[in-house]
C-alpha atoms as a PDB file:
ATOM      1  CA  UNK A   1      75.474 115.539  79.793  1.00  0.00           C
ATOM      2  CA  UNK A   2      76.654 115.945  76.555  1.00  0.00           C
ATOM      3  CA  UNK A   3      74.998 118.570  73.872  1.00  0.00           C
ATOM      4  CA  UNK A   4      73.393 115.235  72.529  1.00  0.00           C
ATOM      5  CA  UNK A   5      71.720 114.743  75.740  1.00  0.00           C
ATOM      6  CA  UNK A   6      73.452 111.803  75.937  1.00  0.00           C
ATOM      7  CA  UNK A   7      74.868 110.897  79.896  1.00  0.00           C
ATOM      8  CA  UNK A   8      78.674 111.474  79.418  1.00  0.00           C
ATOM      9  CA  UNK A   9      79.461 107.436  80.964  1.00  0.00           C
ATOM     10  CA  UNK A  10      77.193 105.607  78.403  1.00  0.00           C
ATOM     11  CA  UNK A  11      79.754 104.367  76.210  1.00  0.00           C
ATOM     12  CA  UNK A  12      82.945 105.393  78.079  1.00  0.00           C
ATOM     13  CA  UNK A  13      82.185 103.153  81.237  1.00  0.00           C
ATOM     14  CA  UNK A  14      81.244  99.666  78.924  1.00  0.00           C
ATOM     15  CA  UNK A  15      83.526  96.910  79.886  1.00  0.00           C
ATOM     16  CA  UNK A  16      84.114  93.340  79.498  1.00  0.00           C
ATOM     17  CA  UNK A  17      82.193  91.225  81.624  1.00  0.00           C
ATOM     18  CA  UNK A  18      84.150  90.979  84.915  1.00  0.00           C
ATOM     19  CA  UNK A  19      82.505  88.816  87.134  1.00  0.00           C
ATOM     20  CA  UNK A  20      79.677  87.373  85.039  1.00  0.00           C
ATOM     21  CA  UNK A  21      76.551  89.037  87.142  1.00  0.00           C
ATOM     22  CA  UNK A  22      77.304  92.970  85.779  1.00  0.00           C
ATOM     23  CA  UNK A  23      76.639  92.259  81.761  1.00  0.00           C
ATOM     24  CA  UNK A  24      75.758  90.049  79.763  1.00  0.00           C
ATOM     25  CA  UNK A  25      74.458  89.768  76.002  1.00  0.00           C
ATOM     26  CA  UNK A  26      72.055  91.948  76.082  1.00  0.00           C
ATOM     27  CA  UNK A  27      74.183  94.828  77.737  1.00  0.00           C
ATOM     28  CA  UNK A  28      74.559  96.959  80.580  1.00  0.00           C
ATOM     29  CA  UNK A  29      72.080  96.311  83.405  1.00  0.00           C
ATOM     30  CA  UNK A  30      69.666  98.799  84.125  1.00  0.00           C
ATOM     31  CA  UNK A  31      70.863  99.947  87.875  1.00  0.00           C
ATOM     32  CA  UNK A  32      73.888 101.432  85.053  1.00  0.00           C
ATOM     33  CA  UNK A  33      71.826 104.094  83.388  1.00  0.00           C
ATOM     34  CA  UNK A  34      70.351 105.127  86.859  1.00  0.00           C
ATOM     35  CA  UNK A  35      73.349 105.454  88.970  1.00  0.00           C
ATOM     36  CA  UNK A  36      74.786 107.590  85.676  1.00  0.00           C
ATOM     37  CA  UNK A  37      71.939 109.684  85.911  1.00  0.00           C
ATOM     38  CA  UNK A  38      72.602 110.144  89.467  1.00  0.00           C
ATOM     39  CA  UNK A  39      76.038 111.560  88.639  1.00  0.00           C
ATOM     40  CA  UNK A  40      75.205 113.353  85.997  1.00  0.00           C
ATOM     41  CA  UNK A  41      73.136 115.338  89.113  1.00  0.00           C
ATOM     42  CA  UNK A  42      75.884 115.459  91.131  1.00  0.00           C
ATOM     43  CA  UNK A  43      78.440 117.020  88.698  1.00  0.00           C
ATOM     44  CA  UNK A  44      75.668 119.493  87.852  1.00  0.00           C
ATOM     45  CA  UNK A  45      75.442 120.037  91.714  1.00  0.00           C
ATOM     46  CA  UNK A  46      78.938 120.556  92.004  1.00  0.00           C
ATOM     47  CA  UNK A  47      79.768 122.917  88.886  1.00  0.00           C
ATOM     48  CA  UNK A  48      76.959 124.591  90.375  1.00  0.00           C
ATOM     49  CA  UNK A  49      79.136 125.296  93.406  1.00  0.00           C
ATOM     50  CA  UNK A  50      81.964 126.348  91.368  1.00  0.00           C
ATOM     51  CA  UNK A  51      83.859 123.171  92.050  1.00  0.00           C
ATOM     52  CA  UNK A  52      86.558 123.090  89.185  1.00  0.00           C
ATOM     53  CA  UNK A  53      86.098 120.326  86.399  1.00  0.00           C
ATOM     54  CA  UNK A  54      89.664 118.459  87.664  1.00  0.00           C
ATOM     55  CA  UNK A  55      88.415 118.597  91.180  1.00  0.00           C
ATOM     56  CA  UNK A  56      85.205 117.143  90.216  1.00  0.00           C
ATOM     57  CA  UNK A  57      86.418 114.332  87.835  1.00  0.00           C
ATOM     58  CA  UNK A  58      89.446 113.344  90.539  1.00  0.00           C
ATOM     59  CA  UNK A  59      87.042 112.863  93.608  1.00  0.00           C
ATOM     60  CA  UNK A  60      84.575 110.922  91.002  1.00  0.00           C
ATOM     61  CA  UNK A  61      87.823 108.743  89.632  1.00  0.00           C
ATOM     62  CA  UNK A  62      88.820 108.221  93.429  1.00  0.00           C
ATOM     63  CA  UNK A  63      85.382 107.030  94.538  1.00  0.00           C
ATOM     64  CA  UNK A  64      84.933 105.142  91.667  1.00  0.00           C
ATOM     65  CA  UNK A  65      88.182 103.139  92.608  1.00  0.00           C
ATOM     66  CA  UNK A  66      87.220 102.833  95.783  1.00  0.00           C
ATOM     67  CA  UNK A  67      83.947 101.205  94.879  1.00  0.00           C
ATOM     68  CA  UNK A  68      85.577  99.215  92.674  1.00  0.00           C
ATOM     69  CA  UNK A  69      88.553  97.702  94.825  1.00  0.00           C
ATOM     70  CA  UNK A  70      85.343  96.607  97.230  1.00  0.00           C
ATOM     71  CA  UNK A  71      84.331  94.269  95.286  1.00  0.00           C
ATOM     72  CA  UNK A  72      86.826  93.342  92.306  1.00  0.00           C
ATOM     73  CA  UNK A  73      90.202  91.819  92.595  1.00  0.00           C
ATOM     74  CA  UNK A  74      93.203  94.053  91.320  1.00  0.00           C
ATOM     75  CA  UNK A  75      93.167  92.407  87.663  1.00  0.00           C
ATOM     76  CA  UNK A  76      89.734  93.021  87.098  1.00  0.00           C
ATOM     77  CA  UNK A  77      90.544  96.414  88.183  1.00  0.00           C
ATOM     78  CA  UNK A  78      92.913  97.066  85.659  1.00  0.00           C
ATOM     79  CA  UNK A  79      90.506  95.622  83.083  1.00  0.00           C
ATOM     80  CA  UNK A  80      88.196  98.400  83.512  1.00  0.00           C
ATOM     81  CA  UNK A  81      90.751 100.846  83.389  1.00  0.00           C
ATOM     82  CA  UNK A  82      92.259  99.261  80.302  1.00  0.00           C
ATOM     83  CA  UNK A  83      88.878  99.347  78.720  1.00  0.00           C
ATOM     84  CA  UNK A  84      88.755 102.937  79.913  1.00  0.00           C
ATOM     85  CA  UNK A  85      92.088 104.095  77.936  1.00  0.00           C
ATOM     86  CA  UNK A  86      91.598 102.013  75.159  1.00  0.00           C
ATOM     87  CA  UNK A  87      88.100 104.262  75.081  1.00  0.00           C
ATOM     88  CA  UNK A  88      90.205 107.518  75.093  1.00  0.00           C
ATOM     89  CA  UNK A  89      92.838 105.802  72.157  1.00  0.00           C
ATOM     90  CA  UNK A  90      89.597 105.526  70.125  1.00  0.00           C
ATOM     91  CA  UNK A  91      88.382 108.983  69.997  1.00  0.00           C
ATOM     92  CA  UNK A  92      85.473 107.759  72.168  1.00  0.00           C
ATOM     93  CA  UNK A  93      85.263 110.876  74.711  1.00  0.00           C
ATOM     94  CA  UNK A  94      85.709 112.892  71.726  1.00  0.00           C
ATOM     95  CA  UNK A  95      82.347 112.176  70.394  1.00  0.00           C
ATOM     96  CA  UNK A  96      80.511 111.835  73.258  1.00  0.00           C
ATOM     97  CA  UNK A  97      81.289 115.334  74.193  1.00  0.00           C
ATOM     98  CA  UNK A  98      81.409 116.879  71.060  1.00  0.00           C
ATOM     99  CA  UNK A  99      85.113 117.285  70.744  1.00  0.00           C
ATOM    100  CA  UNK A 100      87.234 120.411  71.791  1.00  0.00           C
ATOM    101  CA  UNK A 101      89.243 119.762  74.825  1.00  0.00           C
ATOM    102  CA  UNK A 102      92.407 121.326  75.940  1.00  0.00           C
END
């Protein structure tokens, strides 16, 4: 979590509606903010175990494109990640975390 208290995905992991079920108008669904929570558990778990920050955020990326390529196409793939660098263009991760990274 962020010194807000704020779950580090809330605004990093938005996208575009991809296949019309995920969001719609009123924004993310709520099965979102739980399975962040649940993350946000298991990269305390594992910085509890000394597991190095790069480790950590690599096996999350890796599962997280493995989800993905379950049940999106390629293109909608490369949506999210668009979305996801056009996130980091925008200074995004910089204020959910509060700034200062190497």
């Amino acid at each position: 979590m962020s010194s807000s208290g704020e779950p580090p995905h809330s605004h990093a992991c938005q996208h575009d509606d991809l296949d019309g079920d995920d969001l719609d108008e009123s924004g993310p669904p709520a099965d979102l903010s739980h399975a962040g929570a649940v993350v946000d558990k298991a990269i305390e778990y594992m910085t509890g175990q000394n597991i190095g920050a790069l480790a950590i955020a690599s096996a999350l990326l890796g599962g997280a494109l493995g989800m993905l390529s379950r049940s999106l196409g390629d293109e909608a793939i490369i949506r999210v990640l668009d979305n996801a660098i056009a996130s980091v263009r925008a200074g995004e991760l910089e204020r959910i975390d509060g700034g200062g990274r190497a």
